[in-house]
PDB file of N, CA and C in Angstrom:
ATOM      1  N   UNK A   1      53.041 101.623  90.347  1.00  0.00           N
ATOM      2  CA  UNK A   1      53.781 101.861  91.579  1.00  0.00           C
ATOM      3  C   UNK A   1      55.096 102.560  91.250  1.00  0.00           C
ATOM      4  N   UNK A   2      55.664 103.915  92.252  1.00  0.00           N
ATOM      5  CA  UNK A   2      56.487 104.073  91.598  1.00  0.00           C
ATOM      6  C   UNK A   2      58.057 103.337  92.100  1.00  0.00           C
ATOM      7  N   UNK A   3      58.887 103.485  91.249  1.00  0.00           N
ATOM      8  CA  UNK A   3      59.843 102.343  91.640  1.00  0.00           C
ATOM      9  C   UNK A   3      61.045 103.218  92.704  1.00  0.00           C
ATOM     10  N   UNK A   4      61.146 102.909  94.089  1.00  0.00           N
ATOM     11  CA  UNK A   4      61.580 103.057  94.894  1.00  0.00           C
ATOM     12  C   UNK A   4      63.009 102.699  95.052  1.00  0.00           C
ATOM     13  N   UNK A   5      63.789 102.556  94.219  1.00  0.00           N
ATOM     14  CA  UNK A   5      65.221 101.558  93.972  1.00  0.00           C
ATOM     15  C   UNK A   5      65.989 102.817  94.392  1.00  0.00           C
ATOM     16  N   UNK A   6      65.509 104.935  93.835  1.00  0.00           N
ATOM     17  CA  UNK A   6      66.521 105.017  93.992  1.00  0.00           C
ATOM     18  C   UNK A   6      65.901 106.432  95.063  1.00  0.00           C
ATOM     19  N   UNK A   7      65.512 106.288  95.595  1.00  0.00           N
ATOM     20  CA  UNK A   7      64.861 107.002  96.862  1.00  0.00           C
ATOM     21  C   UNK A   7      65.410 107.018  98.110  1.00  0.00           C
ATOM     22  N   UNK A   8      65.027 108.571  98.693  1.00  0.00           N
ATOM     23  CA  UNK A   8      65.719 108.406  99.621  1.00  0.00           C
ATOM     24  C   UNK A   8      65.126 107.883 101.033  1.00  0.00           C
ATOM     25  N   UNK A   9      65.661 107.735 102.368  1.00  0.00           N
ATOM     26  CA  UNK A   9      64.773 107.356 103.243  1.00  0.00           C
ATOM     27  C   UNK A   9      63.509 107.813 103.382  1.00  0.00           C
ATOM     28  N   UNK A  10      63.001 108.871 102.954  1.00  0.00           N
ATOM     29  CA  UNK A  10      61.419 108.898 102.565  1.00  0.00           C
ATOM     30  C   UNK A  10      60.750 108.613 101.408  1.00  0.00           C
ATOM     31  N   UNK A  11      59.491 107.905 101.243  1.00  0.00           N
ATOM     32  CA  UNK A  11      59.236 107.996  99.986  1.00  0.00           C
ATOM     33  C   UNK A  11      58.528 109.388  99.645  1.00  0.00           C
ATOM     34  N   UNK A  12      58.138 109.416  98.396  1.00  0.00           N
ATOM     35  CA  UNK A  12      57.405 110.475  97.667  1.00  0.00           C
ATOM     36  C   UNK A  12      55.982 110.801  98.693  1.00  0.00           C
ATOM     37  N   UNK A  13      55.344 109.996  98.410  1.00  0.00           N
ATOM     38  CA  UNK A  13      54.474 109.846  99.502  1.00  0.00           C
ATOM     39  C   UNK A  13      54.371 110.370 100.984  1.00  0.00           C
ATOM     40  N   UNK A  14      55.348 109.695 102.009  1.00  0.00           N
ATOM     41  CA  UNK A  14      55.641 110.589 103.051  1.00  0.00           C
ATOM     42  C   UNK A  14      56.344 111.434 102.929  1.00  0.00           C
ATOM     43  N   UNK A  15      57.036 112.276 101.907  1.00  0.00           N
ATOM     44  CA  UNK A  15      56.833 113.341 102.063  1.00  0.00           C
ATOM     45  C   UNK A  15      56.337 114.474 101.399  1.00  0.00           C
ATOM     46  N   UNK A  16      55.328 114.270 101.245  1.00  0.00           N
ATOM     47  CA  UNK A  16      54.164 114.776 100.805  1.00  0.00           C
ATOM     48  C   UNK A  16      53.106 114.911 102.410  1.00  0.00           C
ATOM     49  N   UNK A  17      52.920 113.708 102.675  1.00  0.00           N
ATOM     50  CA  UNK A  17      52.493 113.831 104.188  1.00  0.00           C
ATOM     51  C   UNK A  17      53.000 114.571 105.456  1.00  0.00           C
ATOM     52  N   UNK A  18      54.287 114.437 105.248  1.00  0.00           N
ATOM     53  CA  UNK A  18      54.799 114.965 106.470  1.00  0.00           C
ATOM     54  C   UNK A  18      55.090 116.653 106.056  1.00  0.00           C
ATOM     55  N   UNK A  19      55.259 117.282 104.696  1.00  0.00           N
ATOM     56  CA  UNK A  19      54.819 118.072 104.610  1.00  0.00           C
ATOM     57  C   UNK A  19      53.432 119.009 104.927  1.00  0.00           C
ATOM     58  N   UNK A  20      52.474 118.515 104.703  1.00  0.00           N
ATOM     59  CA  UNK A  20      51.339 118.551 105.087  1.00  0.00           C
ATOM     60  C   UNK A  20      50.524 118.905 103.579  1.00  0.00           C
ATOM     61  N   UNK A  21      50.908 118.394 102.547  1.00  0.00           N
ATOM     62  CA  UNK A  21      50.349 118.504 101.007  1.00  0.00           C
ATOM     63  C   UNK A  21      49.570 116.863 100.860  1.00  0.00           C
ATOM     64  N   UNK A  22      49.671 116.477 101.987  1.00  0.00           N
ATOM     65  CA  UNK A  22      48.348 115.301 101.404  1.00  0.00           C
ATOM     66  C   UNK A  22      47.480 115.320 102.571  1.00  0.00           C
ATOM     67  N   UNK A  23      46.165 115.223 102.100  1.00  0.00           N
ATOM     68  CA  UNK A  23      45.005 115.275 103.190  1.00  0.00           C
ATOM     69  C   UNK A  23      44.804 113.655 103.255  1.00  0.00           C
ATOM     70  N   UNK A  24      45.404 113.850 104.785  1.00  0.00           N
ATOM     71  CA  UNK A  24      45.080 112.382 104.867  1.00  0.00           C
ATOM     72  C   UNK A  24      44.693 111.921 107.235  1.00  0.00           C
ATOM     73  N   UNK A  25      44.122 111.455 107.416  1.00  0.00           N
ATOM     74  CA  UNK A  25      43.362 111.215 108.846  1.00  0.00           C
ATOM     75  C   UNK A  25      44.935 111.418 109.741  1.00  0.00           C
ATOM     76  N   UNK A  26      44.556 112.077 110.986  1.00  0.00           N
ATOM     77  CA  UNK A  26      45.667 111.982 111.336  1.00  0.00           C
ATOM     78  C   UNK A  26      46.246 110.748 112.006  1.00  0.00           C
ATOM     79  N   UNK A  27      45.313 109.649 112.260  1.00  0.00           N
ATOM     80  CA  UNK A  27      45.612 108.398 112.894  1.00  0.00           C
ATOM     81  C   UNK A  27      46.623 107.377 111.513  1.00  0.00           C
ATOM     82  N   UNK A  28      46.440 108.072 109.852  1.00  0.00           N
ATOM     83  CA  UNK A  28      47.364 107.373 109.053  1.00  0.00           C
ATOM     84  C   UNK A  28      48.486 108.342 109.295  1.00  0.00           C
ATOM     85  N   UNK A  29      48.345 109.704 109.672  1.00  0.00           N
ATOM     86  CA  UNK A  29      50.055 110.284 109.599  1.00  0.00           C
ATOM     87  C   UNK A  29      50.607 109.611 110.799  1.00  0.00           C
ATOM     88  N   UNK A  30      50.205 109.497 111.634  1.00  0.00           N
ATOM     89  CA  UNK A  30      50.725 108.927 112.878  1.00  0.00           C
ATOM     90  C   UNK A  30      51.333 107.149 112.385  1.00  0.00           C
ATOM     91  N   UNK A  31      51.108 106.960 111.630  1.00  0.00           N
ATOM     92  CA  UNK A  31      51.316 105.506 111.537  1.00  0.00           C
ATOM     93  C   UNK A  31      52.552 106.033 110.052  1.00  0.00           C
ATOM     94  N   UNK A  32      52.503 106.670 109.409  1.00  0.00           N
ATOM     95  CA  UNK A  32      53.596 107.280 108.810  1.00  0.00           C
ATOM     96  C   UNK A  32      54.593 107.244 109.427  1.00  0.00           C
ATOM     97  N   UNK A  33      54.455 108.184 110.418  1.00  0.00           N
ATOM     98  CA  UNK A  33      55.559 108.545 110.965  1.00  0.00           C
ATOM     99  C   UNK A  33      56.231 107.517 111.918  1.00  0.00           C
ATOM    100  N   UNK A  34      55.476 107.012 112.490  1.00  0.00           N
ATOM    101  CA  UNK A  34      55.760 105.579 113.711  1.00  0.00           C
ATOM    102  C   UNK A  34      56.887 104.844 112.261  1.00  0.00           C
ATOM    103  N   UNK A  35      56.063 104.144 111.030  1.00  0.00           N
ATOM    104  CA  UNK A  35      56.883 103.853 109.973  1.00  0.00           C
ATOM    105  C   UNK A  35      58.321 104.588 109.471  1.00  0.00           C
ATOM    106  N   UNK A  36      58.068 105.296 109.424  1.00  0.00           N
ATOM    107  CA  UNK A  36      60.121 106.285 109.654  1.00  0.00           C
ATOM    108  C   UNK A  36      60.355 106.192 110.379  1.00  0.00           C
ATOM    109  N   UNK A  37      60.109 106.308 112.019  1.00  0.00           N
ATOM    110  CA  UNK A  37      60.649 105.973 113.077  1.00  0.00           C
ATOM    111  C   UNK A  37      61.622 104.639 112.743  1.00  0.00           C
ATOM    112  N   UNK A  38      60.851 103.550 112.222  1.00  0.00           N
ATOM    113  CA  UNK A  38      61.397 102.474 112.146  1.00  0.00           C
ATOM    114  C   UNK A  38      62.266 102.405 111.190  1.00  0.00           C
ATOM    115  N   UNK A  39      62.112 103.085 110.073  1.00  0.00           N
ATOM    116  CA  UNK A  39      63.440 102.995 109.359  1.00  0.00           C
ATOM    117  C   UNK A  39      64.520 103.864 109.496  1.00  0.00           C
ATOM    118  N   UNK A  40      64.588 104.827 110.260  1.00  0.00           N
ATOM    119  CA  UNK A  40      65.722 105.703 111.220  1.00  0.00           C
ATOM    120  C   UNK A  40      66.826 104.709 111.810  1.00  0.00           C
ATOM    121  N   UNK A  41      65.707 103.733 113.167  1.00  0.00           N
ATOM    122  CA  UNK A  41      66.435 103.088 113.649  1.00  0.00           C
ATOM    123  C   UNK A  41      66.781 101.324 112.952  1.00  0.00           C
ATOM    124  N   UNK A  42      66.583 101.444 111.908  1.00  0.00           N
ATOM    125  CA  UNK A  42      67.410 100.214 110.537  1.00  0.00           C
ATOM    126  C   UNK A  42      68.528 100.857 110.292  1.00  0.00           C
ATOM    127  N   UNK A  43      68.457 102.353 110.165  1.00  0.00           N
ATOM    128  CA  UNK A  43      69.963 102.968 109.822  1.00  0.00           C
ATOM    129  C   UNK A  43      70.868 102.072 110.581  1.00  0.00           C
ATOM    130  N   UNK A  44      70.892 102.067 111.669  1.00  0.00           N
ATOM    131  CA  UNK A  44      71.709 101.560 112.561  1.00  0.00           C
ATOM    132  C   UNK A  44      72.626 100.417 112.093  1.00  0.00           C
ATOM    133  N   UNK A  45      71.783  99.359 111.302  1.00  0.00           N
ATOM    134  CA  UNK A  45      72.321  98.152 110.557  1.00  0.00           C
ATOM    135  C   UNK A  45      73.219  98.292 109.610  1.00  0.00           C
ATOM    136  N   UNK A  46      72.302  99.410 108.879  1.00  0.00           N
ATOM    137  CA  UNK A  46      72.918 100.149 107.647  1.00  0.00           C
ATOM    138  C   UNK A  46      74.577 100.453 107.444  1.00  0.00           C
ATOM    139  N   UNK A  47      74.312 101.041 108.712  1.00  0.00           N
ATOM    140  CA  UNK A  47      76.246 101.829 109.073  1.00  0.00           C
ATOM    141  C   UNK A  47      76.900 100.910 109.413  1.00  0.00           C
ATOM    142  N   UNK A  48      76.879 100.264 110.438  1.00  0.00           N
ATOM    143  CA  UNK A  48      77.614  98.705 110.625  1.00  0.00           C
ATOM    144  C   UNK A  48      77.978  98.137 109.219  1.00  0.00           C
ATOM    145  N   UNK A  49      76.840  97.385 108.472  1.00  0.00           N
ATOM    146  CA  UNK A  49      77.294  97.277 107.116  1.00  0.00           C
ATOM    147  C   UNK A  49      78.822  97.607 106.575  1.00  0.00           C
ATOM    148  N   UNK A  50      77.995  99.042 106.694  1.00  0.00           N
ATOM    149  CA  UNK A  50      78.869 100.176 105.622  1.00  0.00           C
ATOM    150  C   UNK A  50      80.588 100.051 106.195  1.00  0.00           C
ATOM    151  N   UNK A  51      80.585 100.174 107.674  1.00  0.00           N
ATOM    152  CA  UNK A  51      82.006 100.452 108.448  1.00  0.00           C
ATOM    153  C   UNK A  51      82.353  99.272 108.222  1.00  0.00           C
ATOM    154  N   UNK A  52      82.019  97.767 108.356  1.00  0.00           N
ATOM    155  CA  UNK A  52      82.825  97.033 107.895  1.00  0.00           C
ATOM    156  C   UNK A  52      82.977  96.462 106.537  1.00  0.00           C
ATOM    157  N   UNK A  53      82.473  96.867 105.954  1.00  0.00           N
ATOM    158  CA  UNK A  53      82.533  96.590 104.025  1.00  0.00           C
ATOM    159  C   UNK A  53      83.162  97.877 103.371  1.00  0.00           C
ATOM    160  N   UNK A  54      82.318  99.039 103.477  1.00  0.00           N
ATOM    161  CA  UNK A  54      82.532  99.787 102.679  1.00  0.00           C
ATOM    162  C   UNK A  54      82.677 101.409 103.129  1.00  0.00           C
ATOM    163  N   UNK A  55      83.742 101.325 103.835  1.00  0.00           N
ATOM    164  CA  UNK A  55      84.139 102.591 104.821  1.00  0.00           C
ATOM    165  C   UNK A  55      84.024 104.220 103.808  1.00  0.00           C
ATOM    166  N   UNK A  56      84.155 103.645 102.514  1.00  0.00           N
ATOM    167  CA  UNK A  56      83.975 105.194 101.648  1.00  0.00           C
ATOM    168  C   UNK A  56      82.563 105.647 101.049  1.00  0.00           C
ATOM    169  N   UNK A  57      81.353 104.552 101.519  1.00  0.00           N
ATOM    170  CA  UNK A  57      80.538 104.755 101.335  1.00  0.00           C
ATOM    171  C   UNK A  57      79.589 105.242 102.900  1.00  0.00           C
ATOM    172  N   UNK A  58      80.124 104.922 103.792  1.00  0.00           N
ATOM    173  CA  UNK A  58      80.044 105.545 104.903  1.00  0.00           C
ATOM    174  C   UNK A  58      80.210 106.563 105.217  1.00  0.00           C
ATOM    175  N   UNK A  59      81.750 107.138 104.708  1.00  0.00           N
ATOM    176  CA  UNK A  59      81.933 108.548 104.927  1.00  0.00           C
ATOM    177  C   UNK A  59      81.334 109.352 103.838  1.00  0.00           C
ATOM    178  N   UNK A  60      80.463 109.044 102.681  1.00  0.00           N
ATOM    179  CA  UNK A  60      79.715 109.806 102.050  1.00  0.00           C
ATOM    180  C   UNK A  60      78.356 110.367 103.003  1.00  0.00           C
ATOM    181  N   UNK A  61      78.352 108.947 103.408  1.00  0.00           N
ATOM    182  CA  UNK A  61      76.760 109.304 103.960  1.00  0.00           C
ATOM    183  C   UNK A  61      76.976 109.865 105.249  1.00  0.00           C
ATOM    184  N   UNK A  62      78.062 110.004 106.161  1.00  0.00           N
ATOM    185  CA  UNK A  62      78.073 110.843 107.082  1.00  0.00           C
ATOM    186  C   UNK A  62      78.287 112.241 106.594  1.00  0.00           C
ATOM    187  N   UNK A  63      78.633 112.651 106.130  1.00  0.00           N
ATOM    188  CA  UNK A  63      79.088 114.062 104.992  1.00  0.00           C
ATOM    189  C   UNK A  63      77.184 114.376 104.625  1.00  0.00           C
ATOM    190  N   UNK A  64      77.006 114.138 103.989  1.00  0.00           N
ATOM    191  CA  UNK A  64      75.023 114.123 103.687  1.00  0.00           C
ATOM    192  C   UNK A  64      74.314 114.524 105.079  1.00  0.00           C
ATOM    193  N   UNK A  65      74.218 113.590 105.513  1.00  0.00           N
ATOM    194  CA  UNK A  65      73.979 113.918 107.154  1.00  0.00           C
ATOM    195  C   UNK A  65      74.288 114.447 107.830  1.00  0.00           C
ATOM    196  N   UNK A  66      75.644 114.863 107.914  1.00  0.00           N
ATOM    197  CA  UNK A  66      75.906 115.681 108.866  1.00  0.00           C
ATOM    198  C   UNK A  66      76.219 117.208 108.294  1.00  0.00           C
ATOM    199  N   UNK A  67      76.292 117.312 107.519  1.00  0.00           N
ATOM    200  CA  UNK A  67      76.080 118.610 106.552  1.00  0.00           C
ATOM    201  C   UNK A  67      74.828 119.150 106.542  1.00  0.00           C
ATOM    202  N   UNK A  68      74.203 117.919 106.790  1.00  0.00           N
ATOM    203  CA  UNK A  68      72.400 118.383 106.694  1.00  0.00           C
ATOM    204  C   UNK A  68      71.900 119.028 107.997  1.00  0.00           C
ATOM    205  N   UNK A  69      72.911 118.594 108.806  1.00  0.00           N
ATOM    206  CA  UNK A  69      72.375 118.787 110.653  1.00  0.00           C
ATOM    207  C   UNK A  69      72.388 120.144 110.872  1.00  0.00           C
ATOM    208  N   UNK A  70      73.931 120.804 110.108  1.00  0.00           N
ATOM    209  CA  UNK A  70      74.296 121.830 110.296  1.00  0.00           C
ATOM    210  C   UNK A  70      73.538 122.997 110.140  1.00  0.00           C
TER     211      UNK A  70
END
């Protein structure tokens, strides 16, 4: 298995899928993706966390993200 400790919100795996480089039914991409759905909205916890513990690790990850939007 590979070890997921330092990955980002997708694994290797989905994205490979959501690329479209793995042949796989579309009723499992759909359940992929429903699965990120759900860890999108965990972010949510995530940042809370972050704003009250660790405000400079927050503004990293808004910088990532929102750099990425652009």
């Amino acid at each position: 298995m590979v070890d997921d400790q330092y990955r980002g919100l997708l694994t290797e795996r989905e994205r490979e899928i959501l690329r479209g480089d793995a042949d796989v039914s579309d009723n499992y991409r759909y359940r992929v993706v429903s699965r990120i759905r759900t860890k999108i909205e965990n972010v949510d916890e995530d940042i809370e966390i972050l704003a009250e513990n660790k405000e400079d690790l927050l503004q990293e990850l808004r910088e990532v993200v929102c750099e990425s939007a652009d």
